[in-house]
C-alpha atoms as a PDB file:
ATOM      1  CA  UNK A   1     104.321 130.740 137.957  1.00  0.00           C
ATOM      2  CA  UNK A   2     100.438 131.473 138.556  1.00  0.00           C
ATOM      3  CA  UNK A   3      98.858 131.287 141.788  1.00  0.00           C
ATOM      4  CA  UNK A   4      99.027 128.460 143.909  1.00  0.00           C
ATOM      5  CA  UNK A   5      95.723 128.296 146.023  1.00  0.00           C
ATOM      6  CA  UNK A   6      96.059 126.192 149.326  1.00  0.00           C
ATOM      7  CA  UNK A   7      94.013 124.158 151.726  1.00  0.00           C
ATOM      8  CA  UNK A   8      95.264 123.719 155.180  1.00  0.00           C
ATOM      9  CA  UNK A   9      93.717 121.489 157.916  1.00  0.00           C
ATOM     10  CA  UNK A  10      94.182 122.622 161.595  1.00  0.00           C
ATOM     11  CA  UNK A  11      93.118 119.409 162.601  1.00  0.00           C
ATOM     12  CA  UNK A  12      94.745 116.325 160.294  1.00  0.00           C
ATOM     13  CA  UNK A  13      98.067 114.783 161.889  1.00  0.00           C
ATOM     14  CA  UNK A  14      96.136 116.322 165.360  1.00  0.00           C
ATOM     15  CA  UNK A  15      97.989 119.688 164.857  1.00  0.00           C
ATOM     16  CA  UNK A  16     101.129 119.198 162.836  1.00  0.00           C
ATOM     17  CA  UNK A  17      99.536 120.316 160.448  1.00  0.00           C
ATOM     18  CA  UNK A  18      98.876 123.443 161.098  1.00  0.00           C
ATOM     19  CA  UNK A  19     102.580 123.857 162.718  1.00  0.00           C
ATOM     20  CA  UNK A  20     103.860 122.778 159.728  1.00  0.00           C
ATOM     21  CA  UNK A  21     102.209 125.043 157.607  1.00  0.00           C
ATOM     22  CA  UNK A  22     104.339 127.951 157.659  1.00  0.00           C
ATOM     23  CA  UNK A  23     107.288 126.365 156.224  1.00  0.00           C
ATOM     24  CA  UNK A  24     105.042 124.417 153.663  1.00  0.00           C
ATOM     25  CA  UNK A  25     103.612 127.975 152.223  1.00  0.00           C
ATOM     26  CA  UNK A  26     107.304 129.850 152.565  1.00  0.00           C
ATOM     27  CA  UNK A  27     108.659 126.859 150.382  1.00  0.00           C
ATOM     28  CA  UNK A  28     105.736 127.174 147.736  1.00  0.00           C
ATOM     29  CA  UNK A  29     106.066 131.172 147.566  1.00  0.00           C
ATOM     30  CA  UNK A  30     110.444 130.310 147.696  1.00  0.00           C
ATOM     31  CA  UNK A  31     109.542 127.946 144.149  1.00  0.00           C
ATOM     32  CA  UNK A  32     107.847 130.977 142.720  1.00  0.00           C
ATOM     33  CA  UNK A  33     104.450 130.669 143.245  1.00  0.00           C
ATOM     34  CA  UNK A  34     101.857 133.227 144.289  1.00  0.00           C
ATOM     35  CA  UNK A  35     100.303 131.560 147.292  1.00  0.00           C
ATOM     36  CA  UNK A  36      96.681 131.939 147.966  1.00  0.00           C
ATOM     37  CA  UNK A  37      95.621 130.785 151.180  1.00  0.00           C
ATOM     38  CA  UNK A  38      91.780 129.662 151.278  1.00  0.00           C
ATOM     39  CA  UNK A  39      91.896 127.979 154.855  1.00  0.00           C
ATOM     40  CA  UNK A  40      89.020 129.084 156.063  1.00  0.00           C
ATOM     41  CA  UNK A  41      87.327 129.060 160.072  1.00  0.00           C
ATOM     42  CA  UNK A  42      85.812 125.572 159.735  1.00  0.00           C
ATOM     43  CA  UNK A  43      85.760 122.805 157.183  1.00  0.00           C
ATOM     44  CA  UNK A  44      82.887 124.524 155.695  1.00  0.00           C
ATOM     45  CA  UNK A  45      83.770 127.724 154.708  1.00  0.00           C
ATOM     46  CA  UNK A  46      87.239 125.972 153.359  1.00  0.00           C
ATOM     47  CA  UNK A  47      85.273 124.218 151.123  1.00  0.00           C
ATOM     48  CA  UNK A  48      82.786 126.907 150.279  1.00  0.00           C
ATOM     49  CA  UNK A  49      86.644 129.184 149.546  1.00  0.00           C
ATOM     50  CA  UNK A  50      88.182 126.120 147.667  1.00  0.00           C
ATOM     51  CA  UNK A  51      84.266 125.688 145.465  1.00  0.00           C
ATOM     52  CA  UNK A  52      84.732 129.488 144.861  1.00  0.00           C
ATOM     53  CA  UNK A  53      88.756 129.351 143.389  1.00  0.00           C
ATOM     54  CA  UNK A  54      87.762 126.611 141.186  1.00  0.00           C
ATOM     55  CA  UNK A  55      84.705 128.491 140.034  1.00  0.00           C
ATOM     56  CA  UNK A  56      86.960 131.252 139.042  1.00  0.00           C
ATOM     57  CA  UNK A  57      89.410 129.314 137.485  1.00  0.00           C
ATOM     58  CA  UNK A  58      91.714 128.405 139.792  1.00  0.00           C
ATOM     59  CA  UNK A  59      94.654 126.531 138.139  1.00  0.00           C
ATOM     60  CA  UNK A  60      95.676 124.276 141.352  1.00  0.00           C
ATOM     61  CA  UNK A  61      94.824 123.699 144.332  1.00  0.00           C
ATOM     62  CA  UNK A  62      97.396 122.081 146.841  1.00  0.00           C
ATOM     63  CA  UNK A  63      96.069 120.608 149.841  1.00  0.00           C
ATOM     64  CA  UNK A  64      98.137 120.116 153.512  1.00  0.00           C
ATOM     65  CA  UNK A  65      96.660 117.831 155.462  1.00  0.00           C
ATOM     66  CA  UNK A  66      94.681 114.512 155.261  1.00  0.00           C
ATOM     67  CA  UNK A  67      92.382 112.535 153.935  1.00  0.00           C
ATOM     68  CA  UNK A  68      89.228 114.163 154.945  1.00  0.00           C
ATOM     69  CA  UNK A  69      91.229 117.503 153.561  1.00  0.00           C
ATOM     70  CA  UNK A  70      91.684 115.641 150.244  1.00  0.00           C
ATOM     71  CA  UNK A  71      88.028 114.141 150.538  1.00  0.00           C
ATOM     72  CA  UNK A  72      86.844 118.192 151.030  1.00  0.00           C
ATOM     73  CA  UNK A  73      89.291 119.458 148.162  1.00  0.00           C
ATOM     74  CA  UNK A  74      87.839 116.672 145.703  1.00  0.00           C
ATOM     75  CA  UNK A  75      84.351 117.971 146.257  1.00  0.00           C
ATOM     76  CA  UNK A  76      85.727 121.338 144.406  1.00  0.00           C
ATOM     77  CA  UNK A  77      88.277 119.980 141.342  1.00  0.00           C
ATOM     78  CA  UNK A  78      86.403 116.641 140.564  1.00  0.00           C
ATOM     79  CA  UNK A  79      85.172 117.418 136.653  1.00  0.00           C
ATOM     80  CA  UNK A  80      87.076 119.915 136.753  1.00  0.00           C
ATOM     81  CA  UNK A  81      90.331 121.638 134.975  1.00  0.00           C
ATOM     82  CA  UNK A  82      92.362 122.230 138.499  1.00  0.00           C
ATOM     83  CA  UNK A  83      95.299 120.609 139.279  1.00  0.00           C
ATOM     84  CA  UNK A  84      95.120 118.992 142.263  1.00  0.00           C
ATOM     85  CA  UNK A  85      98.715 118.737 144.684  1.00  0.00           C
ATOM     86  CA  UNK A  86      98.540 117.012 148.071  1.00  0.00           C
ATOM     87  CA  UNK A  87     100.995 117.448 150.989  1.00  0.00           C
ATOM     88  CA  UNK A  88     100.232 114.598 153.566  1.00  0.00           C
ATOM     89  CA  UNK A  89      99.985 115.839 157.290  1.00  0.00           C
ATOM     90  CA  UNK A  90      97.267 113.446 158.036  1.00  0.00           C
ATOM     91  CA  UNK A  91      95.997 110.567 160.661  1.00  0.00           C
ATOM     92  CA  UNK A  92      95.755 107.944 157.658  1.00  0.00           C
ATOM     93  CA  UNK A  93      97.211 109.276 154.539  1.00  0.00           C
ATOM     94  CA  UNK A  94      95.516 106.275 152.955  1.00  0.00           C
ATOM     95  CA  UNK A  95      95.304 108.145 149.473  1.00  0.00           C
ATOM     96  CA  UNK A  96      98.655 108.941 148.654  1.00  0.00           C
ATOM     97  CA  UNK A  97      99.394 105.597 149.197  1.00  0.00           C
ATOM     98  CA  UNK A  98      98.244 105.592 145.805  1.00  0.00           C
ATOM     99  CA  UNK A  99     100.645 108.098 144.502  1.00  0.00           C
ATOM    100  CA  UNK A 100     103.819 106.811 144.403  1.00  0.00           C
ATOM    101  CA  UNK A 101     105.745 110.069 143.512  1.00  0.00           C
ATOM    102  CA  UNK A 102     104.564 112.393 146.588  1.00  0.00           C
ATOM    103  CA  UNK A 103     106.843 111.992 149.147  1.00  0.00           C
ATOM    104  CA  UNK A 104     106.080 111.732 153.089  1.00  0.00           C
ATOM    105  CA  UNK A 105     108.404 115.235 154.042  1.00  0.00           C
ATOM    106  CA  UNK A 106     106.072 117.699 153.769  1.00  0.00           C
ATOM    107  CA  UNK A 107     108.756 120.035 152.083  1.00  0.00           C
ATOM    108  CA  UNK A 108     109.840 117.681 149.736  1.00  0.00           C
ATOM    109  CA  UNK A 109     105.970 116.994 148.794  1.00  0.00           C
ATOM    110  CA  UNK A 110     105.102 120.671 148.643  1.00  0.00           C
ATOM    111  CA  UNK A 111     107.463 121.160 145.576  1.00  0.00           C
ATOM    112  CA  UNK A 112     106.053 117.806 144.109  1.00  0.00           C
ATOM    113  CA  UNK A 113     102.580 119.373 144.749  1.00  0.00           C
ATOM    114  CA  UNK A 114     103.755 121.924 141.594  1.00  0.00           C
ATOM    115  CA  UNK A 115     104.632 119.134 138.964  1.00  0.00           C
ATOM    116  CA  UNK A 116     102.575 118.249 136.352  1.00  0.00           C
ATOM    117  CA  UNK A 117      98.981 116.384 136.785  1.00  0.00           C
ATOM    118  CA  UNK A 118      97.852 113.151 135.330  1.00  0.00           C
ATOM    119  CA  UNK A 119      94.307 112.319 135.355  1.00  0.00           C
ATOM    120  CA  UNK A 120      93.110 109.618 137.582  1.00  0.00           C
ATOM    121  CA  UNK A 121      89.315 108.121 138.386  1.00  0.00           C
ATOM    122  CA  UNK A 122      86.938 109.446 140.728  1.00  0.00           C
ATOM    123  CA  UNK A 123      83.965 107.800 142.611  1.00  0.00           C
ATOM    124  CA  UNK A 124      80.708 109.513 142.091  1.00  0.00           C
ATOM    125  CA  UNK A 125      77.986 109.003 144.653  1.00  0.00           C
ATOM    126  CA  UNK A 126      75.162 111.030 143.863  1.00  0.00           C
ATOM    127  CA  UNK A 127      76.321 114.749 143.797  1.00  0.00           C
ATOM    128  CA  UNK A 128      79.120 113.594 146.070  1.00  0.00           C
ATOM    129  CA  UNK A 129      82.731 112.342 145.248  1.00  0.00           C
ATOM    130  CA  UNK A 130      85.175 109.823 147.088  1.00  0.00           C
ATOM    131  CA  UNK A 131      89.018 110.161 145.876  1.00  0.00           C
ATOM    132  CA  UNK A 132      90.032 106.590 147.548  1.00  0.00           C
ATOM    133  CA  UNK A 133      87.495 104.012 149.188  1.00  0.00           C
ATOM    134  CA  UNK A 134      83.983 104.190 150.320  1.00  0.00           C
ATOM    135  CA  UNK A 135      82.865 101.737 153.188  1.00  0.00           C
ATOM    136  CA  UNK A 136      79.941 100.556 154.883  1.00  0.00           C
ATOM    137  CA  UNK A 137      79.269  98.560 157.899  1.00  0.00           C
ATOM    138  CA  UNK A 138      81.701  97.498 160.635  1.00  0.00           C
ATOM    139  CA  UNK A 139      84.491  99.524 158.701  1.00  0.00           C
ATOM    140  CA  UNK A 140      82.400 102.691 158.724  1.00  0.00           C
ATOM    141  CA  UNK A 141      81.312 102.199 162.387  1.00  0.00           C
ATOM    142  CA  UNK A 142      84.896 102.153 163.231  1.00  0.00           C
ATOM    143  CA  UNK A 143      85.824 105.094 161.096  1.00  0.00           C
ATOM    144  CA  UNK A 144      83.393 107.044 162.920  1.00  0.00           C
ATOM    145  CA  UNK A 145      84.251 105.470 166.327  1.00  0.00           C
ATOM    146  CA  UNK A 146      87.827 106.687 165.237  1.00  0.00           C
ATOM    147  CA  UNK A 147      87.334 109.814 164.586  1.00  0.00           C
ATOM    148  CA  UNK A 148      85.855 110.676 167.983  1.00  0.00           C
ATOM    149  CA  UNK A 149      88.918 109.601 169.487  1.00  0.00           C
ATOM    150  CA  UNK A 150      90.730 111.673 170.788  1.00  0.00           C
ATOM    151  CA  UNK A 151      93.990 109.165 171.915  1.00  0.00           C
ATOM    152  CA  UNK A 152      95.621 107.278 170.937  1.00  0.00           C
ATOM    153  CA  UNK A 153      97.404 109.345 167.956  1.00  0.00           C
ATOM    154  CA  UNK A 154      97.757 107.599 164.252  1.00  0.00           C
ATOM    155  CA  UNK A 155      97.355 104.204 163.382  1.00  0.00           C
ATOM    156  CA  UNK A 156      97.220 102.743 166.710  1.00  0.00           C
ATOM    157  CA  UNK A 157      93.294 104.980 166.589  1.00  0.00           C
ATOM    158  CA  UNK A 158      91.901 102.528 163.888  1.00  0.00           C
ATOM    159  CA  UNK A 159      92.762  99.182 166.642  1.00  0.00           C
ATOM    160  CA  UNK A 160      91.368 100.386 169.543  1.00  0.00           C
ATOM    161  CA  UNK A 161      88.086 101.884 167.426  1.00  0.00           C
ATOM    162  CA  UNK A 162      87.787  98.386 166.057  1.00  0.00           C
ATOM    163  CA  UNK A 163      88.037  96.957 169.616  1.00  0.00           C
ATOM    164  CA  UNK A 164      85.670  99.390 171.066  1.00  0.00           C
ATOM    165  CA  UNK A 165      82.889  98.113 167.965  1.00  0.00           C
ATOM    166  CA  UNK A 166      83.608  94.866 168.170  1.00  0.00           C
ATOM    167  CA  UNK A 167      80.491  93.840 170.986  1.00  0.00           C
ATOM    168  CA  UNK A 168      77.638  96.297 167.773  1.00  0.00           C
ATOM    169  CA  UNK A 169      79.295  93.675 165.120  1.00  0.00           C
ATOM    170  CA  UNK A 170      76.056  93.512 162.721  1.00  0.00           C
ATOM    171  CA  UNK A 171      75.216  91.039 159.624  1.00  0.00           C
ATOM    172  CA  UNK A 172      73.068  93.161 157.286  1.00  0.00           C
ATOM    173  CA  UNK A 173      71.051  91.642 154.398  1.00  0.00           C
ATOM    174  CA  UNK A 174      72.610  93.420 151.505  1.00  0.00           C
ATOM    175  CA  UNK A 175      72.046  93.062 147.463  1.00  0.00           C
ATOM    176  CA  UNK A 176      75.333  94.701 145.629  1.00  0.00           C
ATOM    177  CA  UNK A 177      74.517  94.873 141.520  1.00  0.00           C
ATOM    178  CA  UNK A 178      77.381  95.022 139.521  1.00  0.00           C
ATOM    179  CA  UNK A 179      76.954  97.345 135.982  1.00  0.00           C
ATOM    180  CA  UNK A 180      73.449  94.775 135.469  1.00  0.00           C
ATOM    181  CA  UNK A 181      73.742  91.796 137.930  1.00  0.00           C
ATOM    182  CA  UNK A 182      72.767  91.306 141.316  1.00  0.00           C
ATOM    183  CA  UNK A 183      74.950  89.147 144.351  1.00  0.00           C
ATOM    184  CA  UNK A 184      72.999  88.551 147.649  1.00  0.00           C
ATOM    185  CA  UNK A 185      75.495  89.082 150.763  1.00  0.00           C
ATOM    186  CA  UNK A 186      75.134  88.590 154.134  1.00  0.00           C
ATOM    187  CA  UNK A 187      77.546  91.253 154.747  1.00  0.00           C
ATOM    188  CA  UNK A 188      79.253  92.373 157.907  1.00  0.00           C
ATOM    189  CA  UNK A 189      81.237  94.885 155.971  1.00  0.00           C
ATOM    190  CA  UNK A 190      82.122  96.602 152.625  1.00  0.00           C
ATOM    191  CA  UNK A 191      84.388  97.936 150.690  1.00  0.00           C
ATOM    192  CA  UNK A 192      84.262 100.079 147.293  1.00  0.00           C
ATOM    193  CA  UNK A 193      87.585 101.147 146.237  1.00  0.00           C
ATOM    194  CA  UNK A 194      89.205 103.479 143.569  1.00  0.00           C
ATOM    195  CA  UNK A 195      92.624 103.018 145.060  1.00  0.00           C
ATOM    196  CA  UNK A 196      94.044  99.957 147.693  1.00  0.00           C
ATOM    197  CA  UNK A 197      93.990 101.665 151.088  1.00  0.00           C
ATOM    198  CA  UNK A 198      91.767 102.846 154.076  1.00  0.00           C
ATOM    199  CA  UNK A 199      91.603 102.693 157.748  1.00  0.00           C
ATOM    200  CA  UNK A 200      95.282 103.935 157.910  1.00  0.00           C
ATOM    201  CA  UNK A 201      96.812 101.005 155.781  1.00  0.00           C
ATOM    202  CA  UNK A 202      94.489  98.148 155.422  1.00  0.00           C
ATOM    203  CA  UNK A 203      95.457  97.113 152.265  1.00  0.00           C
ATOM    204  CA  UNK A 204      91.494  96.621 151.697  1.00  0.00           C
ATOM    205  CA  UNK A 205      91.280  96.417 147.655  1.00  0.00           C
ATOM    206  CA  UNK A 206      94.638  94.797 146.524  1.00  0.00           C
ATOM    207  CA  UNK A 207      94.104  95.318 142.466  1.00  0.00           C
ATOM    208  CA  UNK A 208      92.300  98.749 142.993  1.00  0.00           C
ATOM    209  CA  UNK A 209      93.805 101.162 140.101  1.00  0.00           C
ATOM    210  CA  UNK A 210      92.510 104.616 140.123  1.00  0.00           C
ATOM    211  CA  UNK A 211      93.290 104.182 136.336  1.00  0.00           C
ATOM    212  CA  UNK A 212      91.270 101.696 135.027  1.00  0.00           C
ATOM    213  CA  UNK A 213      88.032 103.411 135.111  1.00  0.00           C
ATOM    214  CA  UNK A 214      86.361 100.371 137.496  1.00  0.00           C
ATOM    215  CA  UNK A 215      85.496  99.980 141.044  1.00  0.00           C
ATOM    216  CA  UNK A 216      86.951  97.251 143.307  1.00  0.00           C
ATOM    217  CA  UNK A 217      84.837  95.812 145.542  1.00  0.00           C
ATOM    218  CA  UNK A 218      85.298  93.892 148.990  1.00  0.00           C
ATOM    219  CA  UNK A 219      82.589  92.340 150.923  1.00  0.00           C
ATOM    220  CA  UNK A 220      83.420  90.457 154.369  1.00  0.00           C
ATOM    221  CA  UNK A 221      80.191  87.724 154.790  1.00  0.00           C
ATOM    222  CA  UNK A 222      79.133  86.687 157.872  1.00  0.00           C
ATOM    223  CA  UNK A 223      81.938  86.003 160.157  1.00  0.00           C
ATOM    224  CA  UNK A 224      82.107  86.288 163.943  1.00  0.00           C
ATOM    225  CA  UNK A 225      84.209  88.368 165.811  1.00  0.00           C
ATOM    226  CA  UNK A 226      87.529  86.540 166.025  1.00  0.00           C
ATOM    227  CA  UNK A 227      87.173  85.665 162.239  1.00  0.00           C
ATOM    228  CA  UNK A 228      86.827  89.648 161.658  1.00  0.00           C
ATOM    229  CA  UNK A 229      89.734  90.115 164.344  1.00  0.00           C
ATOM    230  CA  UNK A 230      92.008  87.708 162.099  1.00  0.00           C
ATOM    231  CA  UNK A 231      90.349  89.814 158.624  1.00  0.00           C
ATOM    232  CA  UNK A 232      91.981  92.808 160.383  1.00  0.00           C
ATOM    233  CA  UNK A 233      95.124  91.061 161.076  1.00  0.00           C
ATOM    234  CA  UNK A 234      95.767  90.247 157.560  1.00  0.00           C
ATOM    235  CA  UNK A 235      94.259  93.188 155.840  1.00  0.00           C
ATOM    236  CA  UNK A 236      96.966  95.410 156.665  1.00  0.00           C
ATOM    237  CA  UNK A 237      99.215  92.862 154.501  1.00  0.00           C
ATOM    238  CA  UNK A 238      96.653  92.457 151.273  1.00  0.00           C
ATOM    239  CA  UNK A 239      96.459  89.063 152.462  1.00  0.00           C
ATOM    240  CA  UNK A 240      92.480  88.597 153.027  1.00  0.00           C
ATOM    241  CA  UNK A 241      91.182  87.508 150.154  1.00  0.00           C
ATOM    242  CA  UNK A 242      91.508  83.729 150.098  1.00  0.00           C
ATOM    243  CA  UNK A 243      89.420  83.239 153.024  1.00  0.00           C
ATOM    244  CA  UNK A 244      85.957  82.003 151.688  1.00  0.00           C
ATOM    245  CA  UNK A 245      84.266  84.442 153.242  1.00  0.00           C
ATOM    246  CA  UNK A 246      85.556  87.432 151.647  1.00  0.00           C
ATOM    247  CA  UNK A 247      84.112  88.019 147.972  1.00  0.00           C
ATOM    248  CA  UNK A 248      85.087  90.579 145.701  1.00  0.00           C
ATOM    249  CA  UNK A 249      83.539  92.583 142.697  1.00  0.00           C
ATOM    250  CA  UNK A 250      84.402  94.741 140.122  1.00  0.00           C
ATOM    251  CA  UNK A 251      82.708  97.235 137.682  1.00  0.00           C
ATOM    252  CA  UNK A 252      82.315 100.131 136.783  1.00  0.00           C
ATOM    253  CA  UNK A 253      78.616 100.922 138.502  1.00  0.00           C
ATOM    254  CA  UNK A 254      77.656  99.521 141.524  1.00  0.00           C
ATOM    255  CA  UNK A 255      74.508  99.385 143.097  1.00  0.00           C
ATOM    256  CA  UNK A 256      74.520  98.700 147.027  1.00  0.00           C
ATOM    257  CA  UNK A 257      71.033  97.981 148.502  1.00  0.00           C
ATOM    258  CA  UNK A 258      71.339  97.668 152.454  1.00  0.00           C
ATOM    259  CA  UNK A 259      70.023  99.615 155.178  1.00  0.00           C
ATOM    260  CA  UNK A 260      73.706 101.044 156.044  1.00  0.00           C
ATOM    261  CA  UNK A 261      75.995 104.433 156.100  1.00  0.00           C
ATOM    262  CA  UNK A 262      78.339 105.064 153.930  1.00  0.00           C
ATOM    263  CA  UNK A 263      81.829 106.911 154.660  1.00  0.00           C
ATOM    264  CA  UNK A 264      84.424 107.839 151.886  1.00  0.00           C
ATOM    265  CA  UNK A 265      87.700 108.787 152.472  1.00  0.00           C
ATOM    266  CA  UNK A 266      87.305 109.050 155.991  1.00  0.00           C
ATOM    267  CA  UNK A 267      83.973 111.098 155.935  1.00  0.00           C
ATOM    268  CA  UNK A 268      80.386 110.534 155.952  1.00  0.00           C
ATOM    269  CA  UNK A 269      78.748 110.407 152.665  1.00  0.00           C
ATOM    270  CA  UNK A 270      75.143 108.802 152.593  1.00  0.00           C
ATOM    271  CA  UNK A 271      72.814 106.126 154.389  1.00  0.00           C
ATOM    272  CA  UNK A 272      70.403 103.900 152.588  1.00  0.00           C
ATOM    273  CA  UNK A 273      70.565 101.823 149.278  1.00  0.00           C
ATOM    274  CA  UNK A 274      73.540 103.891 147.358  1.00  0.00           C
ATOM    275  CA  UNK A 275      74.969 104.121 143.799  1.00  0.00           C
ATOM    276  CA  UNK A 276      78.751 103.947 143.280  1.00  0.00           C
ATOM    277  CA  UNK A 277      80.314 104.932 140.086  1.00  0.00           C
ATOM    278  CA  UNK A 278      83.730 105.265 138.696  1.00  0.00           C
ATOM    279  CA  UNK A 279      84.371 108.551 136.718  1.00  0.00           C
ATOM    280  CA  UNK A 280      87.421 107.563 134.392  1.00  0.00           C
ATOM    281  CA  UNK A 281      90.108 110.914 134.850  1.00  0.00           C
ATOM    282  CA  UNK A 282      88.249 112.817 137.249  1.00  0.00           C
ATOM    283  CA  UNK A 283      90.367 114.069 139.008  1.00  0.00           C
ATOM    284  CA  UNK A 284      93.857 115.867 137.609  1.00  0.00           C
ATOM    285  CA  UNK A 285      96.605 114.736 140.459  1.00  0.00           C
ATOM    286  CA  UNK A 286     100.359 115.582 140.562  1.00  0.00           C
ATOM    287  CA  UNK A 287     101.390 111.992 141.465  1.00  0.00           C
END
């Protein structure tokens, strides 16, 4: 087998992680592989390492960790010929929701992480890329409320973040074009998915399919704060989208003029009136 370059987060699962990473990297080298660690002192110089392997040819790249690890690692393969393996040690694992075959054992995902890839879509934003869903408004103020949490651990973060924003709930004047034509929203929040998940399991996009070469869209209009409290509740089960309130979109550009920030997969990505596009195979995934 040819070398297996890795990503590790110190941070995603607060930790594990980087506990866990031992056994994850003694497993890989056990299945043959040649392990090449490219963890480097901050998420910066990982990614700078991780730009580098691919540059060079790097055949995969297997990431432990989270989404934000995934979001980083995409940055390098997307366009790319290198195979992309994820092990999930995350807060949210929201992405590999989407991929059935990777299981939640980190040991039994590290040996998945060396199958073979298929291709799946990417979201393009500019000279930036989003592996799962990019959000704006109340969702993104609570994914950045979230992440400076430090307790509570896992899901549980994502509640008490949306509790904490609930008094800054905003309504924000925003035109979303569709590959040619235009829909006025009043929107409190949005959603622009290549797979179903985000927040740590709100099922946000039902019909998302990372294969289909389009973007789903989800736009919550102008509710209140106990209407957005009951949107949460019934997010988690896919079960939002009959209320009249919620409107959804799909194509394969999408145009998004609002004053707002944007966050993919966890991160921050832009602010200001933002183009979304759907890359068809992107990304090459072991899934």
């Amino acid at each position: 087998m040819s070398d297996i370059h890795v990503l590790v987060s110190p941070e995603a699962g607060r930790g594990r992680a980087a506990g866990t990473a031992t056994e994850v990297l003694d497993r890989l080298r056990s299945l043959g592989g040649h392990v090449i660690d490219l963890s480097g002192a901050d998420a910066a110089a990982s990614a700078a390492n991780a730009r580098d392997a691919v540059a060079a040819g790097a055949e995969r790249l297997v990431v432990l960790g989270g989404d934000g690890m995934v979001h980083l690692a995409v940055q390098a393969v997307a366009g790319t010929d290198t195979i992309l393996g994820v092990v999930p040690v995350g807060t949210g694992n929201d992405f590999v929701r989407a991929l059935p075959g990777v299981p939640e054992d980190p040991l039994e995902a590290a040996a998945v992480a060396l199958g073979n890839p298929d291709p799946i879509d990417g979201i393009r934003v500019g000279d930036r890329w989003v592996a799962s869903v990019a959000t704006a408004g109340f969702s993104a103020d609570v994914n950045d409320r979230a992440n400076r949490l430090r307790r509570p651990k896992g899901q549980s973060r994502y509640t008490v973040a949306t509790v904490l924003e609930l008094p800054a709930l905003k309504r924000r004047p925003t035109t979303i074009t569709v590959d040619g034509t235009a829909h006025a929203h009043d929107a409190v929040m949005i959603a622009v998915a290549n797979t179903a998940w985000f927040g740590g399991g709100m099922h946000i996009c039902p019909d998302a399919d990372p294969d289909d070469g389009l973007l789903d869209v989800t736009v919550v209009d102008g509710v209140g704060r106990i209407e957005l409290l009951w949107f949460f509740h019934r997010v988690f089960k896919g079960t939002h989208l009959d209320h009249p309130k919620v409107h959804t979109h799909r194509g394969q550009r999408i145009e998004i003029a609002a004053e707002v920030a944007f966050w993919g997969d966890g991160e921050p990505i832009t602010t200001g009136n933002t183009v979304l596009e759907a890359v068809p195979a992107a990304i090459r995934i072991v899934r």
